[in-house]
N, C-alpha and C. Protein backbone atom coordinates (compact mmCIF):
# COMPACT_ATOMS: atom_id res chain seq x y z
N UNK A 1 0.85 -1.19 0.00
CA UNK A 1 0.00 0.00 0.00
C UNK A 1 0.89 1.24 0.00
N UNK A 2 0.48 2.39 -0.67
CA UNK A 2 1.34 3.15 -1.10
C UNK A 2 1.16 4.63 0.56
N UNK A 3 1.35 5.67 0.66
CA UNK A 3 1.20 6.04 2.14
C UNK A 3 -0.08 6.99 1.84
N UNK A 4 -0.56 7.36 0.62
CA UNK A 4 -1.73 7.78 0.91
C UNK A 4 -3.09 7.50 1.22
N UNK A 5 -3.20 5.78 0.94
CA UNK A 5 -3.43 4.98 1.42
C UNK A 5 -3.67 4.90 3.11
N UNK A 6 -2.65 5.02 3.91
CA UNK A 6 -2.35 4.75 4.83
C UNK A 6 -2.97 5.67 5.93
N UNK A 7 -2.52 6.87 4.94
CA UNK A 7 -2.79 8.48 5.78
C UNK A 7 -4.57 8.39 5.39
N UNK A 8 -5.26 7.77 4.40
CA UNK A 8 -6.45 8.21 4.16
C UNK A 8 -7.12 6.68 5.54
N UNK A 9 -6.52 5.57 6.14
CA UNK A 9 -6.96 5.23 7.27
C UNK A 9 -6.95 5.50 8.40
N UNK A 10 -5.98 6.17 8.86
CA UNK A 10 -5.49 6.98 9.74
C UNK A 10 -6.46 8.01 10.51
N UNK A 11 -6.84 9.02 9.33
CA UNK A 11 -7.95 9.73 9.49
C UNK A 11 -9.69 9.25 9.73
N UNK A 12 -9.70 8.01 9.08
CA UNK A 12 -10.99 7.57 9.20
C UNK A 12 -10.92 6.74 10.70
N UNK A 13 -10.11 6.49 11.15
CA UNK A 13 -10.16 5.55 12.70
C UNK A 13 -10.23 6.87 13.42
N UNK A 14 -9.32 7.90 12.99
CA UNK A 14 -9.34 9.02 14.03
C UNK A 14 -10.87 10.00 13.92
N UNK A 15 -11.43 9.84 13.18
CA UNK A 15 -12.78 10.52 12.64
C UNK A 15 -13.78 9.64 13.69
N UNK A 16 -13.44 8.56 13.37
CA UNK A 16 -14.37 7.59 14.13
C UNK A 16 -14.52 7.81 15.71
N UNK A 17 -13.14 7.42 16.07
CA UNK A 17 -12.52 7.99 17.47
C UNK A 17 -13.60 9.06 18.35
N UNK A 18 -13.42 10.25 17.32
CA UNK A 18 -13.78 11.58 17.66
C UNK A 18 -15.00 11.36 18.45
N UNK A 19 -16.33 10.48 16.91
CA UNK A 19 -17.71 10.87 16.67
C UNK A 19 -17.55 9.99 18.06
N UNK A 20 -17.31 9.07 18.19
CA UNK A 20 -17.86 7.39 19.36
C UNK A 20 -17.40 8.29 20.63
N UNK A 21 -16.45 8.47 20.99
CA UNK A 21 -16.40 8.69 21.92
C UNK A 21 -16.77 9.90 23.02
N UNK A 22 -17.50 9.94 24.31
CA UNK A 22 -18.66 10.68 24.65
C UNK A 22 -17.74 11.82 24.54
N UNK A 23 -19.03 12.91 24.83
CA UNK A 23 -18.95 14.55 24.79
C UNK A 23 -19.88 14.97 25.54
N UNK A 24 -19.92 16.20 25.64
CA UNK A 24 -20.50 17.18 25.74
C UNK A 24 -20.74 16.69 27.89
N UNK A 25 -21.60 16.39 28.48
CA UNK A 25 -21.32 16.48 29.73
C UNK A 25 -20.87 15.39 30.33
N UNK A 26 -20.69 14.28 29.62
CA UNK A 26 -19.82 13.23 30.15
C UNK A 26 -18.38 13.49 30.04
N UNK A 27 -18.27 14.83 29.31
CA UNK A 27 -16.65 15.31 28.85
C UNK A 27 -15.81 16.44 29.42
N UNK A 28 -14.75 16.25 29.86
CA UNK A 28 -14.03 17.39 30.69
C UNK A 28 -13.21 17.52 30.12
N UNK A 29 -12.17 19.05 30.02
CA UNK A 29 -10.90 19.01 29.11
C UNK A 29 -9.78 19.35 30.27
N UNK A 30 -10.22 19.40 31.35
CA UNK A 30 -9.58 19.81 32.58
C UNK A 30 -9.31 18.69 34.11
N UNK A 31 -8.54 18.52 34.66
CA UNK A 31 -9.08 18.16 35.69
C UNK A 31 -9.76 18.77 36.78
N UNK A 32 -9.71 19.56 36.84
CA UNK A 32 -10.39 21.01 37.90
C UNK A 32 -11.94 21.15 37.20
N UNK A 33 -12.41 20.93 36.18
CA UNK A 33 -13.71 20.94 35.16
C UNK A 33 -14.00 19.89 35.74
N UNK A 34 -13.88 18.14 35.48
CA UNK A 34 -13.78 16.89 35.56
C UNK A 34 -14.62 16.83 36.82
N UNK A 35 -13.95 17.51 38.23
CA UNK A 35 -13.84 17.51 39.42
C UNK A 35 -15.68 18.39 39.63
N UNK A 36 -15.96 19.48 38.82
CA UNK A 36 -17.14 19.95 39.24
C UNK A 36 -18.53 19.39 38.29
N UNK A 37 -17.90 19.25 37.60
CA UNK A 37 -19.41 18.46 36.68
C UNK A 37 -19.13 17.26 37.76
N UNK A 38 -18.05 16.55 38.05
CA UNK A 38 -18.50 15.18 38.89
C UNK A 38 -19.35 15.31 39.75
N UNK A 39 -19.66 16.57 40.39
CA UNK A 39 -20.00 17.19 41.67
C UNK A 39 -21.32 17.23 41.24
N UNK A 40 -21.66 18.28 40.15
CA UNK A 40 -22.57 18.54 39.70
C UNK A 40 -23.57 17.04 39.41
N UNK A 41 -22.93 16.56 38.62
CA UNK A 41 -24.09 15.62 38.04
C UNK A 41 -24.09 14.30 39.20
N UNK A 42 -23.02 14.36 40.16
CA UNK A 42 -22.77 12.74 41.26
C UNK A 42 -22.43 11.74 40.16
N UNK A 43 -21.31 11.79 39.47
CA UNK A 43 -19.79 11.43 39.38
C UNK A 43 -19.44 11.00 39.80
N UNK A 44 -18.37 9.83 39.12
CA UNK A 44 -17.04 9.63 39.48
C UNK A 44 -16.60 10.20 38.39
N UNK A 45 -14.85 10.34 38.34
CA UNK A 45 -14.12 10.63 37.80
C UNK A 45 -13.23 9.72 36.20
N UNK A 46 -13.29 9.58 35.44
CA UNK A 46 -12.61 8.39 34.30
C UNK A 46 -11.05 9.17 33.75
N UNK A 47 -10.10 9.48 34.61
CA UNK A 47 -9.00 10.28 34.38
C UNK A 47 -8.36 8.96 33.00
N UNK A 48 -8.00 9.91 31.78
CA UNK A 48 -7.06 8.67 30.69
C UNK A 48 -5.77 9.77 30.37
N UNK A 49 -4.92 8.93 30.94
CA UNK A 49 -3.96 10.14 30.18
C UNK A 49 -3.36 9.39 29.05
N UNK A 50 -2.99 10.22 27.97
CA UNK A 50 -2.39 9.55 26.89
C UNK A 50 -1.31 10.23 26.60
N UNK A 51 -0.74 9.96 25.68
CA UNK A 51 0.38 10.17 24.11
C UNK A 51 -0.21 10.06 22.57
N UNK A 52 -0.02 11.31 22.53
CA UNK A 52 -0.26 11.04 20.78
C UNK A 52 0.81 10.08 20.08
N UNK A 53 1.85 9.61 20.66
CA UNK A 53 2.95 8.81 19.63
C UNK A 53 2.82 7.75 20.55
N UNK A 54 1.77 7.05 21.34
CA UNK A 54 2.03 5.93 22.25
C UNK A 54 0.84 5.12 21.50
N UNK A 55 1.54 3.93 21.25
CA UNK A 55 0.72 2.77 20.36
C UNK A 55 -0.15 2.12 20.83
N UNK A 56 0.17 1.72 21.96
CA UNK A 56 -0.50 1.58 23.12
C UNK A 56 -1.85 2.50 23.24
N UNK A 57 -1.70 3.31 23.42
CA UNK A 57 -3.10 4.50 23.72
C UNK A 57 -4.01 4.03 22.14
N UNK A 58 -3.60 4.60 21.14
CA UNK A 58 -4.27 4.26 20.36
C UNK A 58 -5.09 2.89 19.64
N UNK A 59 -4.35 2.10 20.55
CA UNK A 59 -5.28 0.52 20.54
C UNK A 59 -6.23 1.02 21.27
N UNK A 60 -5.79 1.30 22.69
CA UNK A 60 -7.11 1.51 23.83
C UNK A 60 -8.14 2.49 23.24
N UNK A 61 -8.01 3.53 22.03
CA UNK A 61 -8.95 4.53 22.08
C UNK A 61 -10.07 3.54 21.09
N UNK A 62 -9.10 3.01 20.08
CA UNK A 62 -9.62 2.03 19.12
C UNK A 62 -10.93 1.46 19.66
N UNK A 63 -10.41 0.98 20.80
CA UNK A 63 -11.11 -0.39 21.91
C UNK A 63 -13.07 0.59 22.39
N UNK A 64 -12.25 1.74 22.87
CA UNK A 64 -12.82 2.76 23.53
C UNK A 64 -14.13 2.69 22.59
N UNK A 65 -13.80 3.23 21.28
CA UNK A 65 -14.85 3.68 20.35
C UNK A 65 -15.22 2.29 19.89
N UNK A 66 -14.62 1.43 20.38
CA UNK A 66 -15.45 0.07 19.84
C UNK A 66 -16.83 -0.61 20.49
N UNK A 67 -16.49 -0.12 21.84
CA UNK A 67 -17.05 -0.90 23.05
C UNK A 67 -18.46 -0.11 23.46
N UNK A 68 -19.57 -0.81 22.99
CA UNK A 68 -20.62 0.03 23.56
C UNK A 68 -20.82 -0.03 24.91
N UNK A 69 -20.61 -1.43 25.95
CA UNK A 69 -20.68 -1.28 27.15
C UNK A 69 -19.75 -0.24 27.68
N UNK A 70 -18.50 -0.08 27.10
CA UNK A 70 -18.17 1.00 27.81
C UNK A 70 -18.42 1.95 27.64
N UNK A 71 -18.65 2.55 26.23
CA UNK A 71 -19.04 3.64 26.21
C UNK A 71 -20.49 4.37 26.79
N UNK A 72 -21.54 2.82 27.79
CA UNK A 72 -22.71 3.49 28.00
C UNK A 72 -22.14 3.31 30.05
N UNK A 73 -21.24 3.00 30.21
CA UNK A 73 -20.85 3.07 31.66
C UNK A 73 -20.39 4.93 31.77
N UNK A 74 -19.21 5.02 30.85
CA UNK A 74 -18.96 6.27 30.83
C UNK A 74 -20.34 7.57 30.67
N UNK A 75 -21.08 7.15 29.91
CA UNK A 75 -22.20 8.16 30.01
C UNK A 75 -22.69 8.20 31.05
N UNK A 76 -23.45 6.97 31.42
CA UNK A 76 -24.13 7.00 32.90
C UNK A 76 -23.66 7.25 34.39
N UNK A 77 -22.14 7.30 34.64
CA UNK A 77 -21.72 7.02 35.23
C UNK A 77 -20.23 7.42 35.72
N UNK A 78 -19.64 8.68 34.30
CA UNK A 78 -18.67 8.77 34.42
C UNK A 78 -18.66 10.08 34.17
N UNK A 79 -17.45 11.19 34.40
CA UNK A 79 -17.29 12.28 33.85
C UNK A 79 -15.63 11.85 33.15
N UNK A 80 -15.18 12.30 32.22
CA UNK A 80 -14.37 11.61 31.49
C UNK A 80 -13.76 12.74 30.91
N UNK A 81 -11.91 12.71 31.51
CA UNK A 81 -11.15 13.41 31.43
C UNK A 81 -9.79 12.83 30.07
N UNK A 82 -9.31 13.55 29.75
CA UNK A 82 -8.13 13.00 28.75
C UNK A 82 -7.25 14.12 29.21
N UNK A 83 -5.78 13.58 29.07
CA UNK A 83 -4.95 14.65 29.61
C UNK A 83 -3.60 13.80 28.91
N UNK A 84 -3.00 14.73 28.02
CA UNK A 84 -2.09 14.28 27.72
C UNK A 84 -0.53 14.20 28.16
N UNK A 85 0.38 13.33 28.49
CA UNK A 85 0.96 12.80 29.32
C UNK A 85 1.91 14.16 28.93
N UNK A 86 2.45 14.44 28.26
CA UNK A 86 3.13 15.20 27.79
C UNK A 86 3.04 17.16 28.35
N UNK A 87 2.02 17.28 28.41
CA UNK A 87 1.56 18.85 29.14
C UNK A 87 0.91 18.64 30.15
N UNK A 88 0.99 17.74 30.85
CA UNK A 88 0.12 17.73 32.40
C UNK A 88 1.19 17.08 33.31
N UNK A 89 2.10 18.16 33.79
CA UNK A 89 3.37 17.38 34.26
C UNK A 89 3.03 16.89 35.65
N UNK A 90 2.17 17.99 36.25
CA UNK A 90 1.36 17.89 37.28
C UNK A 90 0.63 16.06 37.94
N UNK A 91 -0.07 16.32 36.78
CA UNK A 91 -1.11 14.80 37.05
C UNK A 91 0.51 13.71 36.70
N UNK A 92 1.46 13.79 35.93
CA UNK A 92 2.47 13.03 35.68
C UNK A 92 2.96 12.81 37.48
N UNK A 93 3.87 13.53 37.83
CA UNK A 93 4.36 13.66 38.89
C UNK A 93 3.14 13.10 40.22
N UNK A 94 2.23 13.88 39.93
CA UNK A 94 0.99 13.05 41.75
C UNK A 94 1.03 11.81 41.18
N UNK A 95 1.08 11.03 40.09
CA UNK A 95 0.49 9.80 40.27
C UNK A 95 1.96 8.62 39.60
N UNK A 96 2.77 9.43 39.78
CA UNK A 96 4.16 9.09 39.22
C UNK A 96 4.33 8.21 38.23
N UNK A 97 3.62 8.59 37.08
CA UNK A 97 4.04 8.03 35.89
C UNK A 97 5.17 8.00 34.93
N UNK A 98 5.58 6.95 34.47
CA UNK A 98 6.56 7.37 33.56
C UNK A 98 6.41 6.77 31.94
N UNK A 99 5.18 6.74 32.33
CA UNK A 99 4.50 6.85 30.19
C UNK A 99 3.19 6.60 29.83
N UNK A 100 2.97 6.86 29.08
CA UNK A 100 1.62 6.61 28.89
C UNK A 100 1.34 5.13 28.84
N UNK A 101 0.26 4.57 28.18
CA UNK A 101 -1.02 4.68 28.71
C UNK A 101 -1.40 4.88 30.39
N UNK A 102 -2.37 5.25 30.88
CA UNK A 102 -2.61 5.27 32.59
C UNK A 102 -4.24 5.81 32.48
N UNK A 103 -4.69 4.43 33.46
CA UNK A 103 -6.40 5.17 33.84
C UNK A 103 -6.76 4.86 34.85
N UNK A 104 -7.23 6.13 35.60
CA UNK A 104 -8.26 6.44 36.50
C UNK A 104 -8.97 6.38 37.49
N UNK A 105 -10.19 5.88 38.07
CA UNK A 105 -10.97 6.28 38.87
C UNK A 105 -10.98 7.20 40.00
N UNK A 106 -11.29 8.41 40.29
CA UNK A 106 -11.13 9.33 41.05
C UNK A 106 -12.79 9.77 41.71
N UNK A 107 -12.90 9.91 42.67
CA UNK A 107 -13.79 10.33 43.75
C UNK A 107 -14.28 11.58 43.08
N UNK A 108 -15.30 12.25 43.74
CA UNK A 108 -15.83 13.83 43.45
C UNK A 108 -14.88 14.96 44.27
N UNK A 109 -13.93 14.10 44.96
CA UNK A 109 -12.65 15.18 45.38
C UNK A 109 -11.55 15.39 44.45
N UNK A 110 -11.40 14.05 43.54
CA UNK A 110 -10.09 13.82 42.87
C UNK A 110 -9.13 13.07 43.60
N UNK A 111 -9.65 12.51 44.58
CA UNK A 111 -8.98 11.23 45.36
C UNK A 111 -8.86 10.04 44.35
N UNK A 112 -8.11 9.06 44.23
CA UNK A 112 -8.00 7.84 43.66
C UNK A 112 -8.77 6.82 44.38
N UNK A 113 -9.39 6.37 43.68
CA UNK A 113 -10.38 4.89 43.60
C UNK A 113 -9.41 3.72 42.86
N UNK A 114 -9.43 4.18 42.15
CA UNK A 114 -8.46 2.30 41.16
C UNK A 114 -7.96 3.21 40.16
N UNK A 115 -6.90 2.19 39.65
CA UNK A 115 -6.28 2.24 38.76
C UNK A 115 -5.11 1.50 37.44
N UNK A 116 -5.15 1.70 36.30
CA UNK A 116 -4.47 0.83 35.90
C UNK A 116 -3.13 1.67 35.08
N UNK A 117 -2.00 1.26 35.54
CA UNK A 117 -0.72 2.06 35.25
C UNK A 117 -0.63 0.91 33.44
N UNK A 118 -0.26 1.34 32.72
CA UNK A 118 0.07 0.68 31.23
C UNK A 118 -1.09 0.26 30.10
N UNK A 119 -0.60 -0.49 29.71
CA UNK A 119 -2.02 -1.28 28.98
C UNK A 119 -1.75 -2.24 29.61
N UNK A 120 -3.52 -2.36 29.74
CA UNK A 120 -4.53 -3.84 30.64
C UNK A 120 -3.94 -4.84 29.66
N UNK A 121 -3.47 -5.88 30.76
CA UNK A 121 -3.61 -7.14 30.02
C UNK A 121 -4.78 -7.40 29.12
N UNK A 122 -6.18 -7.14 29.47
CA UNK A 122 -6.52 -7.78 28.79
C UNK A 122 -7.56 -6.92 27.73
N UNK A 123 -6.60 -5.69 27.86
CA UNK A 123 -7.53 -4.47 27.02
C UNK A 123 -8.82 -4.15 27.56
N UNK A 124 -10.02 -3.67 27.13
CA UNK A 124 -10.78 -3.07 27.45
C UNK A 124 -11.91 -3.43 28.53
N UNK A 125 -12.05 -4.86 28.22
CA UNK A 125 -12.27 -5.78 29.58
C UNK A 125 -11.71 -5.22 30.80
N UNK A 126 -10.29 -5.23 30.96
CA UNK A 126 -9.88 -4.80 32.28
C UNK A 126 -10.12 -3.31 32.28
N UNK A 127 -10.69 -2.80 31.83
CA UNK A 127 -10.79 -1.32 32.43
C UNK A 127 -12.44 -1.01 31.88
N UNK A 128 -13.12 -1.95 31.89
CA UNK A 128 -14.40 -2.23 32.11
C UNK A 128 -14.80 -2.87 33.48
N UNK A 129 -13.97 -3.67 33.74
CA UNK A 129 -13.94 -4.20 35.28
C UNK A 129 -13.53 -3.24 35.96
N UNK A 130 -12.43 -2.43 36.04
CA UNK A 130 -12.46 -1.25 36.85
C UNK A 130 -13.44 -0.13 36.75
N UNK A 131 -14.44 -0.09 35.63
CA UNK A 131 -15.15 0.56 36.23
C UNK A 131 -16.15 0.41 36.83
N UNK A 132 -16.57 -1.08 36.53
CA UNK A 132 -17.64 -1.27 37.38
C UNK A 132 -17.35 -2.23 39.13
N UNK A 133 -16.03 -2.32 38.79
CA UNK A 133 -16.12 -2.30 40.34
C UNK A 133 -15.91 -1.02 41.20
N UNK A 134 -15.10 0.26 40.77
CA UNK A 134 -15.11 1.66 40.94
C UNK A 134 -16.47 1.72 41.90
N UNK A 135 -17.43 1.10 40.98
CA UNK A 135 -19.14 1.73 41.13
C UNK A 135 -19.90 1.02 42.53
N UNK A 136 -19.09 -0.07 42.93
CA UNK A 136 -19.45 -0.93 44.30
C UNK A 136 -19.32 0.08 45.56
């Protein structure tokens, strides 16, 4: 396959990405935002930090926009943050990461509930199980 090819799939997974995955009040671009809609609506928290050049992340977003159970836990149930590993040195350092992929569960304080440092063994499953045990 020649690379325009390549670049014209690229865009259509990332198009996809976009539309599937929630918005508007299940969506925070902040953690300090994240923290008051959680409040607001009685929340938990779905902290994902990523990398745009981590291969890893982009399976999981893949997974993300694949998965309707997850994507109807996150609506009902989640306020859902993205923060990229790279400009949030902050959230890097409190939760001492040293790469991407990393997710979540945080309280309506921003306390930690669970979490999974890398990619889940077993992909989206395991961070479907964390969220619904989060919810116990």
């Amino acid at each position: 396959m020649n690379k325009s090819v390549y670049l014209i799939i690229i865009v259509v997974v990332l198009g996809a990405i976009y539309i599937l995955i929630p918005g508007g009040e299940s969506q925070a671009d902040t953690l300090e935002e994240g923290i008051r809609l959680a409040r607001e609506q009685d929340k938990l928290i779905f902290l994902y930090v990523n990398g745009n050049w981590c291969t890893y992340c982009s399976l999981l977003e893949t997974q993300f926009s694949q998965s309707e159970k997850f994507q109807n836990l996150i609506e009902e149930h989640y306020i859902w943050v993205t923060l990229a590993f790279e400009k949030n040195h902050t959230i890097v350092r409190r939760f001492k990461l040293r790469g991407p992929p990393a997710l979540f569960v945080l309280d309506q304080d921003g306390s930690l509930i669970m979490e999974i440092i890398g990619y889940p063994p077993h992909g989206i499953s395991d961070v479907i199980f964390m969220l619904e045990e989060a919810l116990r």
